[in-house]
Protein backbone atom coordinates (compact mmCIF):
# COMPACT_ATOMS: atom_id res chain seq x y z
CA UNK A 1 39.80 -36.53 -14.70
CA UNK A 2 37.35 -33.24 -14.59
CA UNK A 3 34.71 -33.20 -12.87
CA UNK A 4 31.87 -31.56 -14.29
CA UNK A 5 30.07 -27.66 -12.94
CA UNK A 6 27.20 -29.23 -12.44
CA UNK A 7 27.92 -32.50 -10.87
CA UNK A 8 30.08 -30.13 -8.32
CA UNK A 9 27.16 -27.90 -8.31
CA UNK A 10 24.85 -30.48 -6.90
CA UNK A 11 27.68 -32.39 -4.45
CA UNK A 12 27.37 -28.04 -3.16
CA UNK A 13 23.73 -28.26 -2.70
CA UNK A 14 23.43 -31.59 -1.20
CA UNK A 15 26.08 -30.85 1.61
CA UNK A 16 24.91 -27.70 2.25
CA UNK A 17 21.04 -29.16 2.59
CA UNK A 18 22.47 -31.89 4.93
CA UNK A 19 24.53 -29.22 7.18
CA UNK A 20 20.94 -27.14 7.24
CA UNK A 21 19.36 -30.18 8.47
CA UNK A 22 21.61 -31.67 11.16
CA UNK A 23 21.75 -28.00 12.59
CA UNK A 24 17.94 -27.23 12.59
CA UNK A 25 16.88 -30.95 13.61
CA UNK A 26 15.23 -29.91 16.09
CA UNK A 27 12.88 -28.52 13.84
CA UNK A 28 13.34 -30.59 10.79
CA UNK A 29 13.26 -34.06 12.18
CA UNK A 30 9.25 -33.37 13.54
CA UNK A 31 8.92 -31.86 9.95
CA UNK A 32 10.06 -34.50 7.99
CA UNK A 33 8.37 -37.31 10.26
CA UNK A 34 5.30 -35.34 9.67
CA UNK A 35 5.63 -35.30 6.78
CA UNK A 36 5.89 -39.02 5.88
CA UNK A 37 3.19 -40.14 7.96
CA UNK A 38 1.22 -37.67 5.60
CA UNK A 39 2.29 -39.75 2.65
CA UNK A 40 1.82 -42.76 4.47
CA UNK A 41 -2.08 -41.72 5.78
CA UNK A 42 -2.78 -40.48 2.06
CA UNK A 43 -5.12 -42.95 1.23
CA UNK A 44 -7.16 -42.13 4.07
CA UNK A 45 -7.34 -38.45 2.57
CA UNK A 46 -7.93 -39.89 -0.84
CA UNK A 47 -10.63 -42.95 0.41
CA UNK A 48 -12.61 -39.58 2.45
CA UNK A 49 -12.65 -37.78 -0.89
CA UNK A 50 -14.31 -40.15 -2.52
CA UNK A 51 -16.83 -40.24 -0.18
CA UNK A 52 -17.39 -36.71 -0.52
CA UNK A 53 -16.78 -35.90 3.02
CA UNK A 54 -14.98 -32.62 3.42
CA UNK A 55 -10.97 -32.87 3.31
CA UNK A 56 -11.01 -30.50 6.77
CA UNK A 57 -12.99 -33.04 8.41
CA UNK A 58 -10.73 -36.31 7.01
CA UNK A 59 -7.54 -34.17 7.89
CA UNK A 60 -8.66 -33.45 11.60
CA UNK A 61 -10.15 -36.86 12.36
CA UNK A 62 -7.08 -38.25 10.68
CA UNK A 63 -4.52 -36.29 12.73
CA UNK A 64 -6.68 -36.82 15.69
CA UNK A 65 -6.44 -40.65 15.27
CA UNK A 66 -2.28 -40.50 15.09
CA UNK A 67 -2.44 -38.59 18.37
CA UNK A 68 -4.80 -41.27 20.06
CA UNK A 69 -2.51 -43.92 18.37
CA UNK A 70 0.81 -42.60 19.75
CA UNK A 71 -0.75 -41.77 23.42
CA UNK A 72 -2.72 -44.96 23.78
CA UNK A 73 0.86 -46.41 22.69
CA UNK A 74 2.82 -44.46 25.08
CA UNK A 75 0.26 -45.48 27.99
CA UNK A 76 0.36 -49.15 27.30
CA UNK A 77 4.17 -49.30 27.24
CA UNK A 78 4.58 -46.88 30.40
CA UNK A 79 3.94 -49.40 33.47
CA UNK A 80 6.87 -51.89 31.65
CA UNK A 81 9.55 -49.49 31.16
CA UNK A 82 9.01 -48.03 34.71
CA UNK A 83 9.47 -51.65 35.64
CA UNK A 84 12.05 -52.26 33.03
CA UNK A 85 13.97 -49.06 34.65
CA UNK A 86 13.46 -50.33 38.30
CA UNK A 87 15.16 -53.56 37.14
CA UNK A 88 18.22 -52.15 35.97
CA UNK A 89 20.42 -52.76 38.93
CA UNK A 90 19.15 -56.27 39.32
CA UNK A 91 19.82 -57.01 35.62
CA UNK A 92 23.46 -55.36 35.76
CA UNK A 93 24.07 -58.22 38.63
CA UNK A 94 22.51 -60.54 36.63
CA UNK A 95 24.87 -59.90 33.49
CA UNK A 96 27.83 -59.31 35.67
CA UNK A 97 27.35 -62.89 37.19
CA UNK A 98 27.12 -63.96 33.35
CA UNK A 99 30.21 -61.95 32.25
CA UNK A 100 32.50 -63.47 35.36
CA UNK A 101 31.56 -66.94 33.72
CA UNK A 102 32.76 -66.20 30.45
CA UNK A 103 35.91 -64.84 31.51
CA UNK A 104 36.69 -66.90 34.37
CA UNK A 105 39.07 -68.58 32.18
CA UNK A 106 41.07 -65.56 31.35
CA UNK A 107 43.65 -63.77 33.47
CA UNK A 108 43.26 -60.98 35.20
CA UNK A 109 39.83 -61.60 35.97
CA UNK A 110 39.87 -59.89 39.36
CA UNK A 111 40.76 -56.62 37.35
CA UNK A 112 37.82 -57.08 34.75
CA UNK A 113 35.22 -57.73 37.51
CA UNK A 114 36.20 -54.93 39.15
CA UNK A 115 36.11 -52.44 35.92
CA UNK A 116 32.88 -54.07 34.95
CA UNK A 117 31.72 -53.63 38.48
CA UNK A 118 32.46 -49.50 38.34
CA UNK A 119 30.90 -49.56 34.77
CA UNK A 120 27.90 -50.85 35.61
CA UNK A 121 27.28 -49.35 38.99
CA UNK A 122 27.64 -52.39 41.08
CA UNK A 123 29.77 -53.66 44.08
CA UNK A 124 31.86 -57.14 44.21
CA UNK A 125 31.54 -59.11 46.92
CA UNK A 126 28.74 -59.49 48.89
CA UNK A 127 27.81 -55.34 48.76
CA UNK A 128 24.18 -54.49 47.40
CA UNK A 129 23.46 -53.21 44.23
CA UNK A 130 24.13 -49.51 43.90
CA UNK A 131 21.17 -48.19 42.31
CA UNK A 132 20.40 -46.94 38.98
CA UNK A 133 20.33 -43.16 38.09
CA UNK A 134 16.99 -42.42 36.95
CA UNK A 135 16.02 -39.04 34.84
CA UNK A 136 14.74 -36.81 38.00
CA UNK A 137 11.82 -34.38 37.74
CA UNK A 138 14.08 -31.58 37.19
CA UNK A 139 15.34 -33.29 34.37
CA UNK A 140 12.07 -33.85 32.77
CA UNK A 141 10.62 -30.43 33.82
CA UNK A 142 13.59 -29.36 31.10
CA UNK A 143 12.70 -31.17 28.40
CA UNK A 144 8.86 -31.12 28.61
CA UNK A 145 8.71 -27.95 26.93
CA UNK A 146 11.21 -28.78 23.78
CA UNK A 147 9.05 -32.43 23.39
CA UNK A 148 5.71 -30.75 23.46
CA UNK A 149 7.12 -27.93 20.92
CA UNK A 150 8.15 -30.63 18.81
CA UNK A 151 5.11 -32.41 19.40
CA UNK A 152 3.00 -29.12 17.85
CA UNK A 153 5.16 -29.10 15.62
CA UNK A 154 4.54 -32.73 14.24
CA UNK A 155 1.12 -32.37 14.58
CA UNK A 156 0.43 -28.83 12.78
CA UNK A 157 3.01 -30.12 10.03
CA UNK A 158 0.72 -33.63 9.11
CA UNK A 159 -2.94 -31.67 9.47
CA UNK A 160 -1.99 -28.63 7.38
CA UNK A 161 -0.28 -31.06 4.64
CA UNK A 162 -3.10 -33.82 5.18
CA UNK A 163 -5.41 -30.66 4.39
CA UNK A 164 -3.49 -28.87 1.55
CA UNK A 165 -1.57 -31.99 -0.17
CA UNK A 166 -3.89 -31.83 -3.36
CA UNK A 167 -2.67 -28.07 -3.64
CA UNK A 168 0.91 -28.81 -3.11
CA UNK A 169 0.53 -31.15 -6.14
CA UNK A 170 -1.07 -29.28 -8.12
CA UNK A 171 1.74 -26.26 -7.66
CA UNK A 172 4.34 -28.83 -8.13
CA UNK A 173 2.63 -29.52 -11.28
CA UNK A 174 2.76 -26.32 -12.62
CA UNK A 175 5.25 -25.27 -10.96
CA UNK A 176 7.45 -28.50 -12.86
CA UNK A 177 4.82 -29.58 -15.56
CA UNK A 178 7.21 -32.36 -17.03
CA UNK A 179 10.09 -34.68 -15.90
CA UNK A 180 13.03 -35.27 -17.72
CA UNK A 181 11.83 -37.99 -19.51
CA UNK A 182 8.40 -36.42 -20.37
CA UNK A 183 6.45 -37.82 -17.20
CA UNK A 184 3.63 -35.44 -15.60
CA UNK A 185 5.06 -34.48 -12.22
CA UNK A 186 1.99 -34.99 -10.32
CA UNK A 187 1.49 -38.33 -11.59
CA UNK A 188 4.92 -38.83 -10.82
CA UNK A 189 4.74 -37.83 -7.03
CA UNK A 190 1.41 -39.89 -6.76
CA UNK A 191 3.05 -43.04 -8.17
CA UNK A 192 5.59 -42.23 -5.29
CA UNK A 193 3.31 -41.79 -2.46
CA UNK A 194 0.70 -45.18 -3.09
CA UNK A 195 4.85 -47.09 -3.10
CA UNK A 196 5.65 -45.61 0.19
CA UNK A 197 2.24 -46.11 1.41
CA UNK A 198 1.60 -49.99 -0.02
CA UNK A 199 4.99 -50.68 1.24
CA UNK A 200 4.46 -49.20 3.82
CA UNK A 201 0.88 -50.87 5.20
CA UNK A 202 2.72 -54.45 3.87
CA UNK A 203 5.90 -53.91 6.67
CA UNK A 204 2.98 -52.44 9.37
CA UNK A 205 1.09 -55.89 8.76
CA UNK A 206 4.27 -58.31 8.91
CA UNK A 207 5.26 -56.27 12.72
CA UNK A 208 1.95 -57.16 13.72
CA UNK A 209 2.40 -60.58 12.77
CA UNK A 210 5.79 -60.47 14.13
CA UNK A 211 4.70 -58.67 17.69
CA UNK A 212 1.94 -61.16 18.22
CA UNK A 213 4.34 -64.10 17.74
CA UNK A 214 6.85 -62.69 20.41
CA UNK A 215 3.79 -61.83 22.73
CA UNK A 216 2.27 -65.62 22.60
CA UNK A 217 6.83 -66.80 22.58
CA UNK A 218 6.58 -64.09 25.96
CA UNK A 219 3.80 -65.94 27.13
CA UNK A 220 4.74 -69.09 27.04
CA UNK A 221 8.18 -68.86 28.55
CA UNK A 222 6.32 -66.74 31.51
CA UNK A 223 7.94 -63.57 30.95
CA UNK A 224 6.37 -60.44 32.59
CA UNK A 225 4.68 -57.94 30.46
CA UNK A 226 4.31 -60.17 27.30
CA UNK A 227 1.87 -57.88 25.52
CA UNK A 228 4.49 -55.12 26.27
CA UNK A 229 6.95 -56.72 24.69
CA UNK A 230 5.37 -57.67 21.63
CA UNK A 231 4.21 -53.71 21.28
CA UNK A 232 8.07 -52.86 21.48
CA UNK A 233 8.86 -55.56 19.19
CA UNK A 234 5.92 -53.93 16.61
CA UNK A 235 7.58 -50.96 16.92
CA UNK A 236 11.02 -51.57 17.09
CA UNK A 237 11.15 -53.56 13.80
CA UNK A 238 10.29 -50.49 11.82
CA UNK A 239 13.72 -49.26 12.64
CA UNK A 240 15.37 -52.11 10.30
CA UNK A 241 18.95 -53.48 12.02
CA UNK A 242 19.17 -51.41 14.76
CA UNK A 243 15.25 -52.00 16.58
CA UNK A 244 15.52 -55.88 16.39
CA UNK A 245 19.12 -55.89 17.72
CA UNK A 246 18.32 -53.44 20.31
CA UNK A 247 15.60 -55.59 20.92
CA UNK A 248 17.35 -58.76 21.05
CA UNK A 249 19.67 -57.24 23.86
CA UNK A 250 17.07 -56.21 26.10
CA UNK A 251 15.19 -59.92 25.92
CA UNK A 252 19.08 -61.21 26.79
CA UNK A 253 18.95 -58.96 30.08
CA UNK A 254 15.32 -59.62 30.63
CA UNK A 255 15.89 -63.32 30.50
CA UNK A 256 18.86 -62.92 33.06
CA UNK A 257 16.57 -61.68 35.30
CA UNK A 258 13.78 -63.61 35.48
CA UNK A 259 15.30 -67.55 34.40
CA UNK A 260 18.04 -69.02 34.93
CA UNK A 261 21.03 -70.82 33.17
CA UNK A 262 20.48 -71.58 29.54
CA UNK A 263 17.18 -70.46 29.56
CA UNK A 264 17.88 -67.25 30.13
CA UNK A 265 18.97 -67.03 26.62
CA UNK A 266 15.85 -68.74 25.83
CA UNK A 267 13.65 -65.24 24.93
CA UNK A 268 16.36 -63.84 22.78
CA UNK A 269 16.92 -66.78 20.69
CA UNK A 270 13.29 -67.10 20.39
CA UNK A 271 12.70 -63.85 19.09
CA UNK A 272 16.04 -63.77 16.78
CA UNK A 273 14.61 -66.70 15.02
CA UNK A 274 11.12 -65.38 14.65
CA UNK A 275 13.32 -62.41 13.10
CA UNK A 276 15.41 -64.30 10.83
CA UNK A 277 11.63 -66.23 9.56
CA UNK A 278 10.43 -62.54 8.98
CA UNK A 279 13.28 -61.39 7.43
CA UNK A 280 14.11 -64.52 5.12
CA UNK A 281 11.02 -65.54 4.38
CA UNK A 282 7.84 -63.85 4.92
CA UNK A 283 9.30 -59.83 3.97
CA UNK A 284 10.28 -60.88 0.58
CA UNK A 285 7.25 -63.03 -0.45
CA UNK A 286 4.78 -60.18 0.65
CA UNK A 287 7.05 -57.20 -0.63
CA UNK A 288 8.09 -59.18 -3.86
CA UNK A 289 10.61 -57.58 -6.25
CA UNK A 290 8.90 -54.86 -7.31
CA UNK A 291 10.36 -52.90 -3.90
CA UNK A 292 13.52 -54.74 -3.65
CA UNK A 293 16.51 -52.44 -2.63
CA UNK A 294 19.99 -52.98 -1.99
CA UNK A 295 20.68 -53.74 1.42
CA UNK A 296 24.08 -51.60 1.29
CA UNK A 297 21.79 -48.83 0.04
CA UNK A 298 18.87 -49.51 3.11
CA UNK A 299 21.85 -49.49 5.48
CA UNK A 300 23.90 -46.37 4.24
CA UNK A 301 20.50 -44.46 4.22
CA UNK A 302 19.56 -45.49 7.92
CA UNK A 303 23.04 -44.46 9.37
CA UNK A 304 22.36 -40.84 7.21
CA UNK A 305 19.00 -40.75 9.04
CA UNK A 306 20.29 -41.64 12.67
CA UNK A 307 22.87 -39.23 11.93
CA UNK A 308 20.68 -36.09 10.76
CA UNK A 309 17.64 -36.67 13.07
CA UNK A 310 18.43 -39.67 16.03
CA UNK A 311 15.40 -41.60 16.32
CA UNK A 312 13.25 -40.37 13.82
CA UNK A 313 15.84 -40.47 11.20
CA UNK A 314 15.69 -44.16 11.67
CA UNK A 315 11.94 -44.58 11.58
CA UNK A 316 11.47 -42.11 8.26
CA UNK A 317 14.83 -43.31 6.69
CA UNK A 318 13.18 -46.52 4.86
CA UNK A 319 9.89 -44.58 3.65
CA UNK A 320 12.04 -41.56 2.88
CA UNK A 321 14.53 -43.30 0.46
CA UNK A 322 11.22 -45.99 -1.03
CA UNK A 323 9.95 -42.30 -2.19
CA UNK A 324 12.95 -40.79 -3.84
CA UNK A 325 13.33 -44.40 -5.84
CA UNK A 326 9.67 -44.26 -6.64
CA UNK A 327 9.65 -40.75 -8.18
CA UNK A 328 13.10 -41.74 -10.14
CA UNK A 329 11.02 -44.77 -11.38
CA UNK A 330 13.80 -47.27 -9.89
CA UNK A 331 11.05 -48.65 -8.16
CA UNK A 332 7.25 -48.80 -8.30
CA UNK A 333 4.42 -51.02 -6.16
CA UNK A 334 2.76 -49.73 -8.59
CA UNK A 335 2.12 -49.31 -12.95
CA UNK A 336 1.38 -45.64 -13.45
CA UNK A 337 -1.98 -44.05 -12.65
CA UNK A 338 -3.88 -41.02 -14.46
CA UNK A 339 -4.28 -38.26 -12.29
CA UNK A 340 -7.49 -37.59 -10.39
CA UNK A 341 -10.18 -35.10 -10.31
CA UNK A 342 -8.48 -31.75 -9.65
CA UNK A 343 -9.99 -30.82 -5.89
CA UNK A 344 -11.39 -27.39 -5.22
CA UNK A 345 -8.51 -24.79 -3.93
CA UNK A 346 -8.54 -25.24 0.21
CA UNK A 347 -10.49 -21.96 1.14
């Protein structure tokens, strides 16, 4: 069977873009994050246009409100993951005691105790805890300096494209006046940002939902931190698989440390069923059809992001691929929408 120039043309392209990108992540992944929060903060941009108030002003006080969001965030969560890191030899007991239980039955479980033991940095018998090995301030004094040029880098990326985005359409537009099927482009790529952002704002309201639930679970069990938790669990679930397992794990070693017997399991399987309701049930009656994807294709497209870019990969993955099926037209939030005013050239 031949395969077609063109088709091996564009299998070319697209490895050679994704080899470009895994190298320079470092300076794509801020980028690209940057960039989708853009899209996603567009109707800020668009709301302060309307208002006539100048798109410098919306763009700074805009970018100035992501950095108080993330700090503020950072702050909150700092006192429980010092605690959560001061923990960690206690809770590697804890799941040790719980791991000689479930084997106990097996043979050789002298052998596993003791492997488990050297694993997780603790002693059999009655020997103390060895403790954990925490990042030092040499190690931090290293990366300091590749975060906070990352960090610029983010935050230069979403003003400048917060500022100029009208212009970038526009030169799209001329630059590509018509699709293949005889769309304008600009309407196209606006069609494609108000999906990403509705979608968007939708999944940001149904984590709030879902992190006050786990904060007032939290609370009633009498974990520590509960309003901690719930933050993580906000945040978490917009990395879709991964965040709520990872999640689910660190309630399991959390509840090994502060309960005991069956309720220790008691936080995890309170959260995975708040999960399951969110993911069942309230997800697809607010999202609807209109934005319903594949989950093979959600999946494939988060391990491509986690692969290219870590992290962020897995945070921009989701709005990344609701944007390239908006502007093919395999999905819309929304019917299409006549272009705007042109705005005045950025001067």
């Amino acid at each position: 069977m031949r395969i077609s120039n063109s088709l091996l043309r564009t299998l070319a392209v697209v490895l050679v873009a994704l080899a470009v990108l895994k190298v320079t992540k470092v300076l794509s992944a801020p980028i690209l994050l940057a960039l989708v929060v853009g899209v996603i903060l567009s109707p800020v941009i668009e709301s302060a246009t309307r208002r006539k108030i100048p798109v410098a002003i919306a763009a700074a006080g805009t970018t100035l409100g992501s950095i108080a969001a993330i700090v503020g965030g950072l702050a909150f969560l700092a006192p429980a993951i010092e605690q959560a890191l001061l923990e960690i030899p206690r809770a590697a007991a804890a799941m040790r005691g719980t791991l000689d239980g479930l084997l106990a039955f097996g043979q050789g479980i002298d052998q596993v105790t003791q492997d488990v033991g050297k694993v997780l940095g603790t002693e059999t018998g009655d020997a103390a805890v060895a403790s954990a090995d925490l990042p030092s301030a040499m190690d931090a004094a290293l990366f300091a300096p590749q975060i906070m040029g990352q960090a610029l880098i983010f935050l230069g990326t979403l003003f400048f494209f917060l500022l100029t985005r009208e212009d970038i359409y526009v030169w799209a537009g001329g630059l590509f006046s018509k699709t293949s099927d005889g769309k304008d482009v600009q309407s196209v790529i606006r069609n494609a940002d108000r999906s990403v952002s509705r979608y968007f704002m939708t999944i940001t309201a149904i984590n709030i939902i879902l992190g006050l639930c786990v904060t007032v679970g939290l609370y009633i069990f009498g974990a520590p931190w509960p309003v901690s938790w719930g933050l993580a669990a906000f945040l978490l679930n917009y990395v879709l698989y991964l965040g709520p397992a990872a999640f689910a794990i660190a309630l399991l070693v959390m509840g090994h440390i502060q309960f005991q017997g069956l309720l220790s399991f008691g936080p995890m399987v309170m959260f995975l069923a708040m999960n399951f309701t969110e993911g069942y049930l309230l997800t697809p009656s607010l999202v609807g059809h209109r934005l319903r994807i594949n989950p093979l294709v959600i999946f494939l497209a988060l391990a491509l992001g986690l692969w290219l870019w870590g992290i962020v990969g897995g945070i921009v993955a989701l709005p990344l691929l609701v944007w390239v099926l908006a502007a093919a037209g395999l999905v819309s939030w929304y019917e299409e929408q006549p272009l705007p005013p042109a705005a005045p050239a950025v001067r």
